[in-house]
Protein backbone atom coordinates (compact mmCIF):
# COMPACT_ATOMS: atom_id res chain seq x y z
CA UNK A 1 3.25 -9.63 -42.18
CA UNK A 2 5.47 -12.97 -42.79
CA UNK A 3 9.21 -13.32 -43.26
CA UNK A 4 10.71 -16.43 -44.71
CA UNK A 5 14.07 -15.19 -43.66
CA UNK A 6 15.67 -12.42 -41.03
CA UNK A 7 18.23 -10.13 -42.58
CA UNK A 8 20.59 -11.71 -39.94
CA UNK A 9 19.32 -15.50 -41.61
CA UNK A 10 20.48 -14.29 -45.32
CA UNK A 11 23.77 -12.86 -44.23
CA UNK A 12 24.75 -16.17 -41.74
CA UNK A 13 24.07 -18.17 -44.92
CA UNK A 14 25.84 -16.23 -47.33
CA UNK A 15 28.57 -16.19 -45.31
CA UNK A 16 28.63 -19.73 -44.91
CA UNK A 17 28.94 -20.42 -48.64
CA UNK A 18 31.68 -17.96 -49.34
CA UNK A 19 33.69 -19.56 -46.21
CA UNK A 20 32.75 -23.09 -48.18
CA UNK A 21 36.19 -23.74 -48.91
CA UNK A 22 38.22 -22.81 -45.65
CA UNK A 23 35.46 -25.52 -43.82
CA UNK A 24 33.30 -23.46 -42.21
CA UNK A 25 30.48 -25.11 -39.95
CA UNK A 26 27.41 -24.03 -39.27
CA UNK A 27 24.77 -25.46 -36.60
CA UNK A 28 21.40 -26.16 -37.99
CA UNK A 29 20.35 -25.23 -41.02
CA UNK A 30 19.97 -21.66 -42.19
CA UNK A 31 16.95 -19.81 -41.14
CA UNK A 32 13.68 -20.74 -42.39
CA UNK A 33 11.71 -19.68 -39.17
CA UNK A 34 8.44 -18.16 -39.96
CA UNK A 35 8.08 -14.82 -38.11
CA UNK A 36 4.93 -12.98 -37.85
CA UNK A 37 4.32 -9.30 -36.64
CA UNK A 38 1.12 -8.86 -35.45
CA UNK A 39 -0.58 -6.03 -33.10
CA UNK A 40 -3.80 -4.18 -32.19
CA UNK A 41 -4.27 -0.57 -32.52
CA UNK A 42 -6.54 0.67 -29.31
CA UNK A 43 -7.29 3.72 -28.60
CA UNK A 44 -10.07 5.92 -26.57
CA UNK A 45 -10.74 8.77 -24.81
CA UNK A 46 -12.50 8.02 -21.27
CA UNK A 47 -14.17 10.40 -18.45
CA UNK A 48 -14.21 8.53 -15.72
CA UNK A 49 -16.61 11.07 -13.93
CA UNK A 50 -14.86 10.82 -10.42
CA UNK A 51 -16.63 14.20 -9.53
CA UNK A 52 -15.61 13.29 -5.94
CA UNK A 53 -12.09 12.47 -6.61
CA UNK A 54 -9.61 15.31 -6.76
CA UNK A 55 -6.69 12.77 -8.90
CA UNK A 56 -6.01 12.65 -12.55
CA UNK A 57 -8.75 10.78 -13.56
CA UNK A 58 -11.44 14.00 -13.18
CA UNK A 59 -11.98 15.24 -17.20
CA UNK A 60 -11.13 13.75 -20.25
CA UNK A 61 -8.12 11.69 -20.80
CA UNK A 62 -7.07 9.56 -23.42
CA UNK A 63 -5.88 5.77 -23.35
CA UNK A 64 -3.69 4.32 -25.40
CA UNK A 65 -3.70 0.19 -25.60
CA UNK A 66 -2.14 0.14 -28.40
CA UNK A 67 0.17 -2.60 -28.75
CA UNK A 68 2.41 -4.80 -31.02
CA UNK A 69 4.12 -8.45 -31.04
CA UNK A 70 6.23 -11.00 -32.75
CA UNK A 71 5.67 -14.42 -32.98
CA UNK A 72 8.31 -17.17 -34.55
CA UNK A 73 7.56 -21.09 -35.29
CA UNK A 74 9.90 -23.04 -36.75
CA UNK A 75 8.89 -27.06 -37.25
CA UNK A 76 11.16 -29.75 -35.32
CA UNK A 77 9.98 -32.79 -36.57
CA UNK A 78 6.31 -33.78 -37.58
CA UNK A 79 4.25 -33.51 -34.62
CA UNK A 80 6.25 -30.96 -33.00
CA UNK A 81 6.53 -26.80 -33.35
CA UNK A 82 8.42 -24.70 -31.57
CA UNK A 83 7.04 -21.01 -31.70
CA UNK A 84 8.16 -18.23 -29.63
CA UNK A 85 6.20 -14.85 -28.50
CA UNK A 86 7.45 -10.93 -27.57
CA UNK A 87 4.34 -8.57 -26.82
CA UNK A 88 4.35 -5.06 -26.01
CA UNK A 89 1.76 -3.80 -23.46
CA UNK A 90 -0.13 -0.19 -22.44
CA UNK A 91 1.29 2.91 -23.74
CA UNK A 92 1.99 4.80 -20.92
CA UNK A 93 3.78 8.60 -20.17
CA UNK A 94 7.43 6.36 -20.46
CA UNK A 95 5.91 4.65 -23.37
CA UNK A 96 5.24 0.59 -23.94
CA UNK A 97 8.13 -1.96 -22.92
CA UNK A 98 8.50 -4.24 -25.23
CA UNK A 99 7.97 -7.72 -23.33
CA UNK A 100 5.60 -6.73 -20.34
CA UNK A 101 2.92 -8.55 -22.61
CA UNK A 102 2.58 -12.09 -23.19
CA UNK A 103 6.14 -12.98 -23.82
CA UNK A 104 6.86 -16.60 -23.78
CA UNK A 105 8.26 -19.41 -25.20
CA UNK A 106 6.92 -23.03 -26.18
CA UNK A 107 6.06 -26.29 -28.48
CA UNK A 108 3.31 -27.65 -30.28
CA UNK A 109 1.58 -30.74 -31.65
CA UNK A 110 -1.81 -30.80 -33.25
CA UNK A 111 -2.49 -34.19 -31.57
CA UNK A 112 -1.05 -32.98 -27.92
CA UNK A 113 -1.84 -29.35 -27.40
CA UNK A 114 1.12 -26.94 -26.39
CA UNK A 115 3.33 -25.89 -23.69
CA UNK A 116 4.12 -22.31 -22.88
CA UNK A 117 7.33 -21.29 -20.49
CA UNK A 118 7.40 -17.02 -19.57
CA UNK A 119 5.30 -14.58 -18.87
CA UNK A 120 1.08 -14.92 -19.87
CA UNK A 121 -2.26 -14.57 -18.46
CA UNK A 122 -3.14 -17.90 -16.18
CA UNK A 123 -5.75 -19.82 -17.32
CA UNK A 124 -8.84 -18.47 -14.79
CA UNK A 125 -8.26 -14.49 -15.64
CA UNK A 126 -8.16 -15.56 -19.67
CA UNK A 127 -12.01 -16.20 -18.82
CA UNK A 128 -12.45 -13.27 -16.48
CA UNK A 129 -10.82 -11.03 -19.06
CA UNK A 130 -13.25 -11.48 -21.67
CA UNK A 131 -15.67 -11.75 -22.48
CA UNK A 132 -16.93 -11.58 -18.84
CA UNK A 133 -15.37 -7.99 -18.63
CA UNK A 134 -16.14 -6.68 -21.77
CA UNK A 135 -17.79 -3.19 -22.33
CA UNK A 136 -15.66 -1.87 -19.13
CA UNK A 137 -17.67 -4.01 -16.94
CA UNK A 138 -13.92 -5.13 -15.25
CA UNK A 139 -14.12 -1.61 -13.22
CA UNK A 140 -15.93 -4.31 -11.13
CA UNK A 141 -15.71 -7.89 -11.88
CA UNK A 142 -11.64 -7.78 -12.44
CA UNK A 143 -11.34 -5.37 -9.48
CA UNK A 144 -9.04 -7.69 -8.47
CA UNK A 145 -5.54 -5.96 -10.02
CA UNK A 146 -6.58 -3.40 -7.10
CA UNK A 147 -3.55 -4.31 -4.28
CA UNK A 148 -5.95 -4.02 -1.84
CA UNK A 149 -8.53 -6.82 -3.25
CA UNK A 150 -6.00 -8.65 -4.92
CA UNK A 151 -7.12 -12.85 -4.94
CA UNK A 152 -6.67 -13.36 -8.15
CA UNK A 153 -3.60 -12.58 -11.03
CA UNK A 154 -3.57 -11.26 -14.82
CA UNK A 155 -0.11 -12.54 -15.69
CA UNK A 156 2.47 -14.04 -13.90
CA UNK A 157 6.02 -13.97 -15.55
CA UNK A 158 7.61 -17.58 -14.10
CA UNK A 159 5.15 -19.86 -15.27
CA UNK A 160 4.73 -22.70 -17.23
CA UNK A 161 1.49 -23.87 -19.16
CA UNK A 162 0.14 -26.52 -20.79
CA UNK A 163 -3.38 -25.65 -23.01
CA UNK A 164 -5.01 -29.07 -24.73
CA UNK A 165 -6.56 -29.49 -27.78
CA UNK A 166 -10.47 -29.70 -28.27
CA UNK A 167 -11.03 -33.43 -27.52
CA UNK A 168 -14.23 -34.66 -29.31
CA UNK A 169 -15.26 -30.72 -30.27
CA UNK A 170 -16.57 -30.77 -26.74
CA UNK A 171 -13.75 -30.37 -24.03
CA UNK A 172 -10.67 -28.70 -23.56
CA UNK A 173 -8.50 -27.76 -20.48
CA UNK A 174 -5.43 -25.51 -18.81
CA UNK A 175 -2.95 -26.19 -16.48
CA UNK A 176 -0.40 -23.40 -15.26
CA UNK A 177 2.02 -23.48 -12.43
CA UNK A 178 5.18 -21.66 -11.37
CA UNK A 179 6.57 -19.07 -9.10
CA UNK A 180 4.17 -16.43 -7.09
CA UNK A 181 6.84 -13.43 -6.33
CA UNK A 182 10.17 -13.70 -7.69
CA UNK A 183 11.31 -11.92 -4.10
CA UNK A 184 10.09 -14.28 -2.22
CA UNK A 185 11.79 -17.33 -2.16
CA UNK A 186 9.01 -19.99 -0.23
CA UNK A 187 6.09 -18.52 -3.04
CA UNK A 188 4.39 -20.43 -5.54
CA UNK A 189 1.13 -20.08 -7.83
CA UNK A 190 -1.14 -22.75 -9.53
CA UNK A 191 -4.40 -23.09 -11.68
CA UNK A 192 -6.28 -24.40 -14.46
CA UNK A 193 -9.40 -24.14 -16.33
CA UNK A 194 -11.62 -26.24 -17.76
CA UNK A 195 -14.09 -25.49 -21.28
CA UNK A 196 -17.15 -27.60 -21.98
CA UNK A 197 -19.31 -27.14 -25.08
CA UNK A 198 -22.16 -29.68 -24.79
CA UNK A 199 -23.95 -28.52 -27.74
CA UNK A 200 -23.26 -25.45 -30.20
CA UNK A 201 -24.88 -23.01 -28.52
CA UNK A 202 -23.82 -23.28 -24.98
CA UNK A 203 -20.21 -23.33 -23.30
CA UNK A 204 -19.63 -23.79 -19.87
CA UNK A 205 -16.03 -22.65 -18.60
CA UNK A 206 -14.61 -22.75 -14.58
CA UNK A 207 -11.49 -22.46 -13.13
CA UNK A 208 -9.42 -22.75 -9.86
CA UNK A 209 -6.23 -20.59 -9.16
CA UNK A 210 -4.04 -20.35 -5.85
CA UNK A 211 -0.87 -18.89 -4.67
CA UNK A 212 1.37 -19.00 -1.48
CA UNK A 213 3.56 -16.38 0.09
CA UNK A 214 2.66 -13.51 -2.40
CA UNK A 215 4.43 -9.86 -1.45
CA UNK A 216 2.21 -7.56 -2.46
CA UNK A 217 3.64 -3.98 -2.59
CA UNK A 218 4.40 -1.47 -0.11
CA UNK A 219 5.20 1.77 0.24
CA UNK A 220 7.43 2.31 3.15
CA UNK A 221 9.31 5.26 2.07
CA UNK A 222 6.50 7.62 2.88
CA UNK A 223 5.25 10.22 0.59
CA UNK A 224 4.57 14.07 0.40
CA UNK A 225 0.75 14.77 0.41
CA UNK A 226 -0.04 16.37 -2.57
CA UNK A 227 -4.06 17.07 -1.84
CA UNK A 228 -3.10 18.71 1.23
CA UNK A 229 -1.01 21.95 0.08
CA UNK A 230 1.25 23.66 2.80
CA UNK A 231 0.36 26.53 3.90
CA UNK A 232 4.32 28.81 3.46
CA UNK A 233 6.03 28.35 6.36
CA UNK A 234 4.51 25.12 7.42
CA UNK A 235 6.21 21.95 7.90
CA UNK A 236 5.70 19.63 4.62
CA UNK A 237 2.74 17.33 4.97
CA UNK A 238 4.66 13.77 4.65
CA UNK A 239 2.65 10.90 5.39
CA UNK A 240 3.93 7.44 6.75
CA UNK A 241 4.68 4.29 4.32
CA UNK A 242 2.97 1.49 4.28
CA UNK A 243 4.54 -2.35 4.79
CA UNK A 244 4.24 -4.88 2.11
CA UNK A 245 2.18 -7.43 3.02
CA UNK A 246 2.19 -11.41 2.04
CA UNK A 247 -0.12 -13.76 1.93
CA UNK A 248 -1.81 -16.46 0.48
CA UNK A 249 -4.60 -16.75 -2.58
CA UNK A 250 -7.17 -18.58 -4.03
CA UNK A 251 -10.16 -17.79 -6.13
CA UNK A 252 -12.93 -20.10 -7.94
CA UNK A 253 -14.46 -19.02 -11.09
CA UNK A 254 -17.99 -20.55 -13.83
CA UNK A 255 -19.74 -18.97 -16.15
CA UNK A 256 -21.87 -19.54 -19.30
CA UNK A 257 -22.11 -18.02 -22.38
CA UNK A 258 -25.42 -19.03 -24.56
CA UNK A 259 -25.97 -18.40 -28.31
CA UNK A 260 -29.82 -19.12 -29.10
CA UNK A 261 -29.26 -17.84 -32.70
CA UNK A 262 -26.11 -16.52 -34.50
CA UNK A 263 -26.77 -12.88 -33.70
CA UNK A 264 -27.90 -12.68 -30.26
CA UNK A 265 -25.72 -14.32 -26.85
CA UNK A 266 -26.40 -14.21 -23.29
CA UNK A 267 -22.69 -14.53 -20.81
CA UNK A 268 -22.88 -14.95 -17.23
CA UNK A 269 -20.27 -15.43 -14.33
CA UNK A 270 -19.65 -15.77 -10.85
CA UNK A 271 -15.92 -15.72 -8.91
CA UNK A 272 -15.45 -16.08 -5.30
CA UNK A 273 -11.45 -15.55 -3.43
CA UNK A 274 -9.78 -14.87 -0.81
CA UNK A 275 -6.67 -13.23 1.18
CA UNK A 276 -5.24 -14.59 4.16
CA UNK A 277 -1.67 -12.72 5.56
CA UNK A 278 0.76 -14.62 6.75
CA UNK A 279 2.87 -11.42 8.13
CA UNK A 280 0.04 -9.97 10.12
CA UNK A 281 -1.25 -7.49 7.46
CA UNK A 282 1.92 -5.57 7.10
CA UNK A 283 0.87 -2.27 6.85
CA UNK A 284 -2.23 -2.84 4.58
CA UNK A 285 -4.83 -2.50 8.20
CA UNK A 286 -6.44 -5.80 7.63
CA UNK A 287 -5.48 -10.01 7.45
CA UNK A 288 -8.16 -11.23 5.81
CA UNK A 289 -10.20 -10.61 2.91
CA UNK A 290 -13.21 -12.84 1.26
CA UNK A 291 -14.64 -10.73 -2.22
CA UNK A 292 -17.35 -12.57 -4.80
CA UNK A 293 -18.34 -10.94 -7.74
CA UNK A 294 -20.90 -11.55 -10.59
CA UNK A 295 -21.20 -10.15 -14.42
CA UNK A 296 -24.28 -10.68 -16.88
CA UNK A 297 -24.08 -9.41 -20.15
CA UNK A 298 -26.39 -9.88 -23.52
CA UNK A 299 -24.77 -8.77 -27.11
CA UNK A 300 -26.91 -8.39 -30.04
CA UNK A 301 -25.56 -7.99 -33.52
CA UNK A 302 -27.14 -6.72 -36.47
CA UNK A 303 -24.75 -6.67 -39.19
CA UNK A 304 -21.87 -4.39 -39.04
CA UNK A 305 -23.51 -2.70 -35.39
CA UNK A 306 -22.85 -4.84 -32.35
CA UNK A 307 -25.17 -3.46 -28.75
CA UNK A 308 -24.26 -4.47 -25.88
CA UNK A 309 -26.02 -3.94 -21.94
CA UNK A 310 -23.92 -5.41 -18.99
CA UNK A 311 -24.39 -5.71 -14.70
CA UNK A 312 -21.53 -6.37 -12.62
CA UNK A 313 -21.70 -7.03 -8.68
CA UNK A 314 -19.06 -7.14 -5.59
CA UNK A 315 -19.11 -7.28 -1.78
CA UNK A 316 -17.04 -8.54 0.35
CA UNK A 317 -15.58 -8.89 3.93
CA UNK A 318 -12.54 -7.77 6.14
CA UNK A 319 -11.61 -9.83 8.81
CA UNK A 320 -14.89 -11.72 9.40
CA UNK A 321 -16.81 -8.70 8.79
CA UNK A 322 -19.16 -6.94 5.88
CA UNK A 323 -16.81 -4.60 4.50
CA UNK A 324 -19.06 -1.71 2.49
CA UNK A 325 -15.83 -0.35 1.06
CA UNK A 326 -16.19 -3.34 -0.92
CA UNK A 327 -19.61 -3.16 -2.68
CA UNK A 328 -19.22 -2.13 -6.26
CA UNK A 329 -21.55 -2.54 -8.78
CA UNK A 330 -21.50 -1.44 -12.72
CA UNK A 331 -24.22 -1.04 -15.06
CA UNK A 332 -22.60 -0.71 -19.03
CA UNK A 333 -24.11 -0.43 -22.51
CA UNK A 334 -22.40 0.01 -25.83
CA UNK A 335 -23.25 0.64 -29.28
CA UNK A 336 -20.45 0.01 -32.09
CA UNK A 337 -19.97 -0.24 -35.74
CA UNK A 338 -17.39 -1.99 -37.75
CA UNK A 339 -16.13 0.23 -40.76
CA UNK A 340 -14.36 -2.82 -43.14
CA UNK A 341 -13.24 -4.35 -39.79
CA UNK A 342 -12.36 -0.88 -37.63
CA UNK A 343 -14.74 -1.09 -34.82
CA UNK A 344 -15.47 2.51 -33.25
CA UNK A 345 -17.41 2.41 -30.31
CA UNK A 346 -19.40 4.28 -27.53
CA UNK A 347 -19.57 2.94 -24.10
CA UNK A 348 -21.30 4.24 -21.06
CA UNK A 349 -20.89 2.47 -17.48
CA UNK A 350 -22.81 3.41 -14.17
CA UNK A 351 -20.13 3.67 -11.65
CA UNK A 352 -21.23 2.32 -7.72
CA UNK A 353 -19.15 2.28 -5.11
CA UNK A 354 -17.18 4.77 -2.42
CA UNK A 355 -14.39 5.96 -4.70
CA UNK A 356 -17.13 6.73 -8.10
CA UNK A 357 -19.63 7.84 -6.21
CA UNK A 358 -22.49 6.61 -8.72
CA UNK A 359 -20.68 8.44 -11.60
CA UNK A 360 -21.34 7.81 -15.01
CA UNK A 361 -18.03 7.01 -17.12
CA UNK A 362 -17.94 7.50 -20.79
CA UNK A 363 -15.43 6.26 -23.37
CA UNK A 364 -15.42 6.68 -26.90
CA UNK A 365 -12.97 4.86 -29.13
CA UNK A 366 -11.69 2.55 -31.61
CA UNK A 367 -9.92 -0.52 -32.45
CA UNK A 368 -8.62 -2.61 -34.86
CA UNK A 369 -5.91 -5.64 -35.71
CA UNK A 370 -3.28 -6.24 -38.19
């Protein structure tokens, strides 16, 4: 949907000419912005299978990532565009904030590429979000959002990027830099990526991202153990908080993705990070962390159905040593069809490691833009 004017446009220009005569002045011109909304409706319903876990994900649930954004260009001169972005995000029990998306703004040239200044994924999780992910193969290969194996980020909200154009059909790259935590004042985060297509059916894609002095949450309140009921009488079972800890981070990321013919692909990818403290841990038990992780996937299409078998792999080590609490591995298939563009899907994923407990997670959902 595309509006040639706001509401708030129209009325600052009408009242513009009606003031003509008592010299009214207006900066700029009046609005001729083009503003798009745009969103994608996502919804499922999951079972994790977590038959040893006694939290909310046991049963049925459903997920709503349903979201919806703006996005506003208006042309400066002939080789440059400035556009602006507001994105909503998950829709949770307090609903979606507006913002918490990709929110940013920027300029443009055809010739030059763009620059983006907010909030946005950094260029080496754009490639570990998909398609390496894809078919809920993340549960292991973007296990990083978990605090406790966190070496890599999704988004970070004081950054500035710059994204080239396709030089020669063949190369393009990303460069992002900014600050790490905004409560921290010595921290800092930086990365880039790098895409190579050499011939049609082959692209080649790695990536480098590092931060200093990250806080990454605590919990030093303390909290009331709710999987441990009271008996009456007893003294409340609180348990002790937990300090924030900060550190530093870097992770390394390639991968492939191959297209024999136009129906059939093959993607692979390997990442490699680490976390080193530089507060002694705080309260998080360890000071160092080193996690690598792999994904394979093939996709076949055959007209409106798309199938789709995935492997995912992670270990890692704690201070120096093989840490099994670390191994994770997913096996995932799907099967979808797309009704005039509404794709409604079925995906099954083989859960490994100590928290699934080789459970087998099933979602079933659909999705669809406008």
């Amino acid at each position: 949907m595309s509006f040639k004017k706001t509401l708030l446009g129209a009325a600052i220009a009408t009242a513009t000419m009606a003031a003509g005569t008592a010299n009214a002045y207006m900066i700029g011109d009046a609005n001729d912005a083009n503003v798009e909304v745009y969103g994608v409706v996502s919804i499922s319903a999951v079972d994790y299978g977590a038959s040893n876990d006694t939290g909310p994900e046991d049963g049925w649930a459903l997920e709503n990532e349903t979201r919806i954004g703006f996005r506003a260009a208006k042309v400066m001169t002939d080789s440059v565009t400035a556009f602006a972005q507001v994105e909503s995000g998950w829709v949770l029990d307090d609903g979606a904030k507006l913002g918490n998306r990709d929110t940013f703004v920027g300029f443009r040239g055809d010739d030059w590429g763009q620059v983006r200044f907010g909030r946005m994924l950094t260029p080496l999780y754009e490639l570990v979000d998909w398609p390496y992910s894809a078919s809920n193969l993340g549960r292991t290969f973007d296990r990083a959002w978990r605090s406790g194996e966190r070496y890599h980020f999704d988004r970070k909200s004081q950054m500035m990027r710059y994204d080239s154009p396709m030089f020669g059909d063949v190369v393009k790259f990303s460069l992002a830099g900014g600050n790490g935590s905004e409560n921290h004042k010595d921290s800092n985060f930086f990365g880039g990526s790098v895409s190579v297509t050499p011939f049609d059916m082959l692209t080649l894609h790695a990536a480098y991202e590092a931060a200093k002095e990250t806080t990454f949450e605590g919990g030093e309140d303390g909290y009331f153990d709710t999987n441990n009921p009271v008996p009456p009488g007893d003294t409340p079972a609180w348990v002790p908080g937990v300090a924030a800890s900060i550190g530093d981070t870097d992770s390394a990321f390639v991968g492939f993705e191959l297209r024999p013919v136009d129906n059939f692909n093959i993607l692979g990818a390997y990442k490699t990070g680490s976390y080193d403290s530089t507060n002694n841990g705080g309260g998080y038990g360890y000071k160092e962390r080193e996690i690598e992780a792999y994904s394979i996937q093939a996709n076949y299409y055959h007209g409106a159905m798309n199938f789709r078998l995935g492997y995912a792999d992670q270990s890692g080590k704690t201070d120096n040593v093989t840490d099994k609490d670390l191994d994770v591995t997913s096996i995932s298939g799907e099967a979808g069809y797309s009704f005039n563009s509404v794709y409604t899907f079925v995906r099954l994923t083989q859960q490994d490691d100590v928290d699934f407990d080789k459970d087998l997670m099933i979602r079933i959902g659909t999705e669809w833009v406008f």
